[in-house]
Protein backbone atom coordinates (compact mmCIF):
# COMPACT_ATOMS: atom_id res chain seq x y z
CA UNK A 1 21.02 -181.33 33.10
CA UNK A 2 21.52 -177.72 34.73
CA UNK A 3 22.75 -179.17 37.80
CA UNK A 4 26.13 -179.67 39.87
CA UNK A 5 27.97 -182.91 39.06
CA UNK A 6 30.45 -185.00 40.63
CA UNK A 7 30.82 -187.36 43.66
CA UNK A 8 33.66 -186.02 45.47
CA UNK A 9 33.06 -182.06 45.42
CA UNK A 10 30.00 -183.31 47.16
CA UNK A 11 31.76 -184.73 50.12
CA UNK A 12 33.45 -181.02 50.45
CA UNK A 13 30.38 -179.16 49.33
CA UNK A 14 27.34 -180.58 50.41
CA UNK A 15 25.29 -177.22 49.93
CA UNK A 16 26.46 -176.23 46.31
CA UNK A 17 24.44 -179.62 45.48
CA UNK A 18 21.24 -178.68 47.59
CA UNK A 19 21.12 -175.31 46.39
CA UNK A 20 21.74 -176.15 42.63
CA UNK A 21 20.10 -179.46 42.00
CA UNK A 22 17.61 -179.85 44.67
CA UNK A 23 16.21 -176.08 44.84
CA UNK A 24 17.22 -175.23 41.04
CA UNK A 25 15.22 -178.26 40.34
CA UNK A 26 12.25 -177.62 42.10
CA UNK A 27 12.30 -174.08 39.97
CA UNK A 28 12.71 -175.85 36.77
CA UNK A 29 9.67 -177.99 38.13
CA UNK A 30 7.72 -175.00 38.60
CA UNK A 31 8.00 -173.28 35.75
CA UNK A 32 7.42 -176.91 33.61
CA UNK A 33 4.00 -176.64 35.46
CA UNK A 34 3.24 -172.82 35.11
CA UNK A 35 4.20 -173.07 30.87
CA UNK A 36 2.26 -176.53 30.64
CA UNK A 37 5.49 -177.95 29.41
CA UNK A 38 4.95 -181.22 27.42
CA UNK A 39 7.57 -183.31 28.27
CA UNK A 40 10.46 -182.76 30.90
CA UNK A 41 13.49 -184.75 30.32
CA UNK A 42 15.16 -184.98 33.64
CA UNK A 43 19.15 -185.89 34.30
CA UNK A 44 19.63 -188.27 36.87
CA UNK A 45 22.57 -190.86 37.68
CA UNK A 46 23.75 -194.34 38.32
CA UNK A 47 24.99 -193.10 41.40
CA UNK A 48 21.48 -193.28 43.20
CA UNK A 49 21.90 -197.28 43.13
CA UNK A 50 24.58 -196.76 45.96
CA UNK A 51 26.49 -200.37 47.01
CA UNK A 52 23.90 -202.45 45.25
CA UNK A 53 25.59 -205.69 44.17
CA UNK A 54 22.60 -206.90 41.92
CA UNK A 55 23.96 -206.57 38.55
CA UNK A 56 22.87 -205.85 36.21
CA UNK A 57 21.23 -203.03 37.85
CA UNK A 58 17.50 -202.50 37.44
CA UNK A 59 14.98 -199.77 37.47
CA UNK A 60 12.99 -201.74 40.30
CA UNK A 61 15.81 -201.65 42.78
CA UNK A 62 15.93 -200.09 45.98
CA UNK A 63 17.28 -196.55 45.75
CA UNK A 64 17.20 -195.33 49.43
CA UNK A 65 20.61 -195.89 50.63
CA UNK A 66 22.82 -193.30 48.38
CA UNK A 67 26.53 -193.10 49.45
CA UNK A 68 27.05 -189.30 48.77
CA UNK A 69 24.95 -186.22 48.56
CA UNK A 70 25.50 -185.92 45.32
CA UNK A 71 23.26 -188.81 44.66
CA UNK A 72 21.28 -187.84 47.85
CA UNK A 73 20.18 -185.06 45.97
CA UNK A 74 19.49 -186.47 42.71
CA UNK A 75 17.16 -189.26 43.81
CA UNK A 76 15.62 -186.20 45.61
CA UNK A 77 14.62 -184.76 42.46
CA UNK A 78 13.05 -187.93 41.11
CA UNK A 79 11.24 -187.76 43.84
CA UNK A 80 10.27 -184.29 43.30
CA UNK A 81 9.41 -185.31 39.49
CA UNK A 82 7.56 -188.04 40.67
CA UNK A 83 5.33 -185.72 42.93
CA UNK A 84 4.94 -183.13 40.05
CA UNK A 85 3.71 -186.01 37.76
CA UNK A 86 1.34 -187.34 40.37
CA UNK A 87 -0.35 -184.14 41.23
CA UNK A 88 0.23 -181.99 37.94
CA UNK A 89 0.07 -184.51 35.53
CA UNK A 90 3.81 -183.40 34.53
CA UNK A 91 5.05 -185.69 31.85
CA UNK A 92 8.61 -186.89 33.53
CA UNK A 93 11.43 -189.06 32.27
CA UNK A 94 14.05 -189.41 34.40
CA UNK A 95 17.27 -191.36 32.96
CA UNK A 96 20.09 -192.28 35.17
CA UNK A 97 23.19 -191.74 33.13
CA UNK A 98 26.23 -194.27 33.06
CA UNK A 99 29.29 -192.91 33.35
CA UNK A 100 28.83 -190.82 29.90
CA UNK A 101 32.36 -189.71 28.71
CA UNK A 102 33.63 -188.23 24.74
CA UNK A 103 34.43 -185.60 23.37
CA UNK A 104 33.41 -181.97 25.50
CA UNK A 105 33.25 -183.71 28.29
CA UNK A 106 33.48 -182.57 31.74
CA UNK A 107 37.45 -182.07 33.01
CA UNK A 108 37.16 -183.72 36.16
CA UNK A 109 35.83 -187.15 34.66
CA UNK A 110 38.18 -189.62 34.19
CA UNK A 111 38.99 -189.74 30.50
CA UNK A 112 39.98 -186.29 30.42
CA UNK A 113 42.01 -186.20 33.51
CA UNK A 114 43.90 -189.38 32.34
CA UNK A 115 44.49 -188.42 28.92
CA UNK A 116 46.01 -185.07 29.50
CA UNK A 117 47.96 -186.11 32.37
CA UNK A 118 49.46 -189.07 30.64
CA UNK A 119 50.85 -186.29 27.41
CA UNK A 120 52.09 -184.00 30.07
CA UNK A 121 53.89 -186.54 32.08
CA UNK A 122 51.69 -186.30 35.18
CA UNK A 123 50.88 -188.88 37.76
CA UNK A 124 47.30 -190.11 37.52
CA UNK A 125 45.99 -190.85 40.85
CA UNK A 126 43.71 -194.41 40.63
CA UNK A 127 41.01 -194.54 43.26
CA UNK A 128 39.93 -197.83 44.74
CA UNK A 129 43.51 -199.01 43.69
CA UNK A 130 42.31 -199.16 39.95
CA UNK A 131 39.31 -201.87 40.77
CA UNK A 132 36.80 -200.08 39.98
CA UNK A 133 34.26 -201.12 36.97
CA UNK A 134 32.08 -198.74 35.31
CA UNK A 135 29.77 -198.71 32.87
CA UNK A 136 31.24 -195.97 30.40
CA UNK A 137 28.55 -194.81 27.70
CA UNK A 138 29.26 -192.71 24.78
CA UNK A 139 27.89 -189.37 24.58
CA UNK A 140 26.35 -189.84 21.27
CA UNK A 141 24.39 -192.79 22.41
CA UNK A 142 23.36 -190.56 24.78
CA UNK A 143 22.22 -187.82 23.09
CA UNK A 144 20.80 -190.27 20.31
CA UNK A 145 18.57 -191.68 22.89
CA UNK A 146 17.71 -188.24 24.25
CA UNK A 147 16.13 -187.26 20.91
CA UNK A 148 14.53 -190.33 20.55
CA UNK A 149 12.59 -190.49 24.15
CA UNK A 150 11.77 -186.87 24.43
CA UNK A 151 9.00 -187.49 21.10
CA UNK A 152 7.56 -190.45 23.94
CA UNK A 153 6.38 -188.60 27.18
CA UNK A 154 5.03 -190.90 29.50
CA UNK A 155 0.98 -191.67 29.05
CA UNK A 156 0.27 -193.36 32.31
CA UNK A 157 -2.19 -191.93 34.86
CA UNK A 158 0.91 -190.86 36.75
CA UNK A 159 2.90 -189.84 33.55
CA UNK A 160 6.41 -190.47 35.31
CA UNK A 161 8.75 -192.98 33.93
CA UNK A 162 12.59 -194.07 34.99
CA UNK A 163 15.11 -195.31 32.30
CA UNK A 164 18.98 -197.04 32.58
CA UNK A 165 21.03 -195.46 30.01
CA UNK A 166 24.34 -197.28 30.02
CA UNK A 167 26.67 -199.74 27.43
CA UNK A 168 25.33 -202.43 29.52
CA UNK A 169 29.54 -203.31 29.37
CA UNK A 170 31.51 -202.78 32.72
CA UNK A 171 35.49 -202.81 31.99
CA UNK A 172 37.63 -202.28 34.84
CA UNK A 173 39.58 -199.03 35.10
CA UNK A 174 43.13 -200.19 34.86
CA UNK A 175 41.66 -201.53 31.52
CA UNK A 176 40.02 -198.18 30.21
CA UNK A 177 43.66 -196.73 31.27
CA UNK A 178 45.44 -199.42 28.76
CA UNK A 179 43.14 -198.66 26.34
CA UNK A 180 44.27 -195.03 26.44
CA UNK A 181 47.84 -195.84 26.23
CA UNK A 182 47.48 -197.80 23.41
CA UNK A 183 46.04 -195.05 21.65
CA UNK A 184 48.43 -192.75 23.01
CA UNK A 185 51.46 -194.65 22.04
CA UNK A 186 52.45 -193.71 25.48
CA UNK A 187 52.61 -195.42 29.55
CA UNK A 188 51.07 -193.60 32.14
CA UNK A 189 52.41 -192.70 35.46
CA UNK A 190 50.87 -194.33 37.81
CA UNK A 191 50.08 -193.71 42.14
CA UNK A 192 47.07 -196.35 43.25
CA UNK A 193 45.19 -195.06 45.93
CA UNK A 194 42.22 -196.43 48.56
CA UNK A 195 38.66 -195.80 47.62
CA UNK A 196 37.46 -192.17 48.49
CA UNK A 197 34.14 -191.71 50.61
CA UNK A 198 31.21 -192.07 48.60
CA UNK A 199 32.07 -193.69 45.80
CA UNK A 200 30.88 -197.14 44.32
CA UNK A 201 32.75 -200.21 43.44
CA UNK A 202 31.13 -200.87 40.37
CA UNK A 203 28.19 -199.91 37.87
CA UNK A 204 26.67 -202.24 35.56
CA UNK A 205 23.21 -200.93 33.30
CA UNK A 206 20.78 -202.95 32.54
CA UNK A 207 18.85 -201.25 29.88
CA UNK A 208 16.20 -203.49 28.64
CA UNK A 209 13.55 -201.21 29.83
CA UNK A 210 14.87 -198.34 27.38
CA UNK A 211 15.44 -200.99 25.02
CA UNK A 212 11.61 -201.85 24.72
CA UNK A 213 10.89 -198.47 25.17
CA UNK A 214 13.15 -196.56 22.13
CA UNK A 215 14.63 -199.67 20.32
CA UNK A 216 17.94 -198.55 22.43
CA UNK A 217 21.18 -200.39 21.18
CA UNK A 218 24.71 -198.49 22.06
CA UNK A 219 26.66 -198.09 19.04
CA UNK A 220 29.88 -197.21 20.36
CA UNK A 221 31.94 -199.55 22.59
CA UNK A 222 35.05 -198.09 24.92
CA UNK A 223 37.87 -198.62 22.12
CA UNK A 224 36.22 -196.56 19.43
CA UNK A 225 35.04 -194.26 22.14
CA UNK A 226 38.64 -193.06 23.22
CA UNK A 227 39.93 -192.99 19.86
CA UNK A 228 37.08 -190.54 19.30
CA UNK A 229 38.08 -188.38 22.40
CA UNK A 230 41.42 -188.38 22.06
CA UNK A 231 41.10 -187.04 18.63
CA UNK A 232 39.34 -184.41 19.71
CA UNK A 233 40.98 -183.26 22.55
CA UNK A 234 44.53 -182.91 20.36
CA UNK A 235 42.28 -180.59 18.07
CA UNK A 236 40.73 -179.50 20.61
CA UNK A 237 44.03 -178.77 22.51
């Protein structure tokens, strides 16, 4: 998870992301192999599915056509893992992450940005004109599953797996902005704006692999997950 996040700083900083997450992986890689580490647990993200329209989205679909560098360069370190696995027999799991928001989370994500705008009277700026869909996942069910899969490294001959880690429930994000203003008590100011380069329309987990694999079930759905945030960031605040 040591790595540089988020879509858009990728479109103005292509090198921060191959610097930090394609050659700070391949050192985390190495020294995995030089300790004989039993079991790496590798970050990776929805975003490597790019503009596929094949929802739910699936471990066996094509992830060659990424639509920024910040996904360019994590499906370059599954293929890195994948490599490391093959020829050092490096157990690997990589999961692609959904979307995770709650509490801690990272200020440029959407739940935070909306959430303090909205009590400090800003304008929220919505991308794609407030179409979007995404899969949001709670960060416990996240972490839950993270304890849970790291006990079950991969036993194949090439001991590399791939995993979905979403709600498997898509709202759109004019909906996960009501949903804050409800809990608010409070409207939002609003400016709609065109989709920025490199993101994706929509995201849309299909997790039955992880399912079979860890008995995964999300616990939390989008309501109970903002009322959770919100509390937090008032504390927190």
């Amino acid at each position: 998870m040591a790595a540089q996040a988020g879509v858009r700083y990728s479109v103005k900083n292509p090198r921060t992301y191959l610097e930090n997450n394609i050659n700070g992986y391949f050192n985390i890689l190495e020294a995995c192999k030089e300790n004989k580490i039993n079991h790496l647990i590798q970050a990776s993200t929805s975003s490597v599915y790019g503009n596929n329209n094949r929802f739910p989205l699936n471990e066996n679909l094509s992830t060659s056509s990424p639509l920024s560098f910040y996904a360019a360069s994590k499906k370059s370190t599954e293929v890195l893992s994948h490599s490391y696995s093959y020829i050092y027999k490096l157990p690997i799991t990589c999961l692609r992450f959904f979307t995770v928001y709650g509490p801690f989370g990272r200020p440029d994500m959407a739940l935070f940005k909306f959430v303090d705008k909205i009590l400090n009277n800003k304008t929220i700026e919505l991308f794609n004109f407030g179409n979007h869909y995404r899969d949001f996942t709670y960060i416990d069910d996240v972490t839950n599953s993270i304890e849970k899969i790291i006990k079950k490294p991969p036993k194949k001959n090439i001991p590399f797996e791939i995993y979905n880690l979403g709600s498997n429930s898509p709202i759109s994000l004019i909906k996960f902005l009501r949903f804050i203003e409800r809990e608010l008590g409070k409207k939002a100011k609003i400016k709609k704006i065109k989709m920025q380069k490199g993101d994706i329309g929509k995201t849309h987990a299909d997790n039955k692999k992880l399912t079979n694999r860890i008995k995964y079930l999300p616990k939390f759905n989008t309501e109970i997950g903002i009322k959770n945030f919100i509390k937090w960031f008032k504390e927190y605040k």
